[in-house]
Protein backbone atom coordinates (compact mmCIF):
# COMPACT_ATOMS: atom_id res chain seq x y z
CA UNK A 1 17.25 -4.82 10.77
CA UNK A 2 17.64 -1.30 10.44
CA UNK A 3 20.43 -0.76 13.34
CA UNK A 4 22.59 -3.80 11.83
CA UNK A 5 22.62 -1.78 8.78
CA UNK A 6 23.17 1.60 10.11
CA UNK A 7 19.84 2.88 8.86
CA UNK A 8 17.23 4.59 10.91
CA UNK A 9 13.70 2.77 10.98
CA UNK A 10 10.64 4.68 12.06
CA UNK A 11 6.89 4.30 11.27
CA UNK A 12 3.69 5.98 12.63
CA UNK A 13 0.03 4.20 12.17
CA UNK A 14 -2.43 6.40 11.19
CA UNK A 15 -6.30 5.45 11.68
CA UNK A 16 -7.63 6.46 8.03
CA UNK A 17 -11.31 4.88 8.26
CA UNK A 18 -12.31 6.73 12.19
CA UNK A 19 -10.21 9.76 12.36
CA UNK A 20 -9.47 10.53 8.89
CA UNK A 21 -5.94 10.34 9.39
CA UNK A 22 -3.63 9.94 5.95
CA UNK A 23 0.29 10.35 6.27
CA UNK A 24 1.90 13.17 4.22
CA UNK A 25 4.52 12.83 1.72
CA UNK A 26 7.75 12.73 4.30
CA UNK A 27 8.14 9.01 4.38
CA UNK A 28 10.25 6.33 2.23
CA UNK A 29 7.49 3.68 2.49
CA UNK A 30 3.86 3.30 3.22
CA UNK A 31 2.27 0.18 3.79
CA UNK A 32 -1.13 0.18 3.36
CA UNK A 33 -3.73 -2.40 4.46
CA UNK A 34 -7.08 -2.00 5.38
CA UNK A 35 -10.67 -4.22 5.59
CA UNK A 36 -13.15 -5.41 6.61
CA UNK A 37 -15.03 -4.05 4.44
CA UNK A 38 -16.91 -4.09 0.40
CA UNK A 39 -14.09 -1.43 -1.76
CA UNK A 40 -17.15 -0.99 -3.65
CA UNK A 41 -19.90 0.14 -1.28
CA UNK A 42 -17.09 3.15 0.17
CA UNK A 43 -16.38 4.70 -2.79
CA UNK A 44 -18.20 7.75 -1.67
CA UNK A 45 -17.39 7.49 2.14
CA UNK A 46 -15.20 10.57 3.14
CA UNK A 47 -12.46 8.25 4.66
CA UNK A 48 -12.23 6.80 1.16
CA UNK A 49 -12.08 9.79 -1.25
CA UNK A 50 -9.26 10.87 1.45
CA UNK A 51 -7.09 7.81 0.96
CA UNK A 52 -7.72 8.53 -2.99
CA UNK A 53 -6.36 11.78 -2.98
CA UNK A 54 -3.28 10.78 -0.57
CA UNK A 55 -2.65 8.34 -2.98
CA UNK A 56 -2.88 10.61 -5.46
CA UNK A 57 -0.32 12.71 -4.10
CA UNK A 58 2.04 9.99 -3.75
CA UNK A 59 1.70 9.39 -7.67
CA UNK A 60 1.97 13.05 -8.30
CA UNK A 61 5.18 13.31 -6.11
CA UNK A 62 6.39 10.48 -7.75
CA UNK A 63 5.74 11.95 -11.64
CA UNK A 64 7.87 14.61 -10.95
CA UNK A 65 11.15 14.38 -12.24
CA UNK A 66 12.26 17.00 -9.88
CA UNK A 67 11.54 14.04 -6.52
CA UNK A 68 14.50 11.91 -6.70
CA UNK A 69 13.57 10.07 -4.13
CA UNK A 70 10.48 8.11 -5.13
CA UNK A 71 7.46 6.89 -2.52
CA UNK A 72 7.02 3.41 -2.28
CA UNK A 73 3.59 1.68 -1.45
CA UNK A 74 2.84 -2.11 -0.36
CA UNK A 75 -0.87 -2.36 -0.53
CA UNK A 76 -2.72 -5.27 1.39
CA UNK A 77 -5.65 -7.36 1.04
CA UNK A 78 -8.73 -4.53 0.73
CA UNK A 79 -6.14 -1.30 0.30
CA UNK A 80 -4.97 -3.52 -2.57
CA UNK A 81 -8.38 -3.96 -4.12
CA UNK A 82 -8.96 0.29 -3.66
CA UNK A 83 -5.37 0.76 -5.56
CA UNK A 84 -6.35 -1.35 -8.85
CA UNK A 85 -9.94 0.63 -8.99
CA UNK A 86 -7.72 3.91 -8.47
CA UNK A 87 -5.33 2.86 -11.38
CA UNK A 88 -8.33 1.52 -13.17
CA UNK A 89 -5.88 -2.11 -13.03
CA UNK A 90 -8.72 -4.84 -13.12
CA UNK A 91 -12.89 -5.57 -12.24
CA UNK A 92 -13.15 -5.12 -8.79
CA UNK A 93 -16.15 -7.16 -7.80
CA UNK A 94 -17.50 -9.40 -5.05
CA UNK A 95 -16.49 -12.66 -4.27
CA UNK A 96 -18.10 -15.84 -3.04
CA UNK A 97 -17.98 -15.36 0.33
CA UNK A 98 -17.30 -19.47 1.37
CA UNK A 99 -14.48 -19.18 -0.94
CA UNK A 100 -10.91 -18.73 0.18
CA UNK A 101 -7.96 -17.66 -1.79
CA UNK A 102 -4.63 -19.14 -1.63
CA UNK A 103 -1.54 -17.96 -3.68
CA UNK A 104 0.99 -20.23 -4.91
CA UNK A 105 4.55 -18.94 -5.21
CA UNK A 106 8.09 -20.68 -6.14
CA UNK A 107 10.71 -21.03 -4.01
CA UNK A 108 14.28 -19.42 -6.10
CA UNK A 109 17.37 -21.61 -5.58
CA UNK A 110 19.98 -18.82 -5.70
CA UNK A 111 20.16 -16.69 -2.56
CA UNK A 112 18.87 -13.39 -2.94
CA UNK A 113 22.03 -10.32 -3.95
CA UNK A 114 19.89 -7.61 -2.02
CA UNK A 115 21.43 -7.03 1.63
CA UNK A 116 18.71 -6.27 3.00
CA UNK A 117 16.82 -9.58 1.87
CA UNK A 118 20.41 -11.64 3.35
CA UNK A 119 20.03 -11.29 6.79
């Protein structure tokens, strides 16, 4: 995608739970996933209050009027559930464990205007 368009693509895992690694604030995009795990019982682990306070710099960097260029952030299944107890967003609690969740989602009947989304 990115050399039809002319637009450089790179990306770098980083291994946040083993070797405390967290990416710094250089990159457009950061997709964040995460599990297995309870986001309740690692509250206190160090791995955790690291990926708090990189995510808090990402929402610092992205207060400041002065960063044009705002940080974006997709986060997935259990690095989803640590985001809404960071931004306080909903109950984080357990689940039934024999239960699994399915989202619905409509299909749209125009095609999308984004460039990106077109190819």
């Amino acid at each position: 995608m990115g050399k039809g368009n002319d637009i450089e693509i790179s990306g770098k895992e980083y291994d946040v739970r083993l070797k405390n690694e967290l990416p710094d604030t250089s990159y457009d995009i950061y997709l964040s996933s995460g599990g297995p795990g309870d986001p309740l019982a690692t509250r206190f682990d160090d791995w955790d209050i690291g990926w708090n306070r990189w995510l808090d710099k990402i929402v610092r960097w992205n207060a400041n009027p002065d960063n044009e260029n705002k940080k974006y952030i997709f986060f997935i299944c259990h690095s989803f559930q640590l985001a809404c107890r960071y931004f306080n967003s909903g109950l984080v609690c357990k689940e039934n464990p024999l239960r699994l969740a399915f989202s619905p989602f409509t299909c749209c009947r125009r095609p999308a205007t984004n460039r990106f989304l077109m190819k």
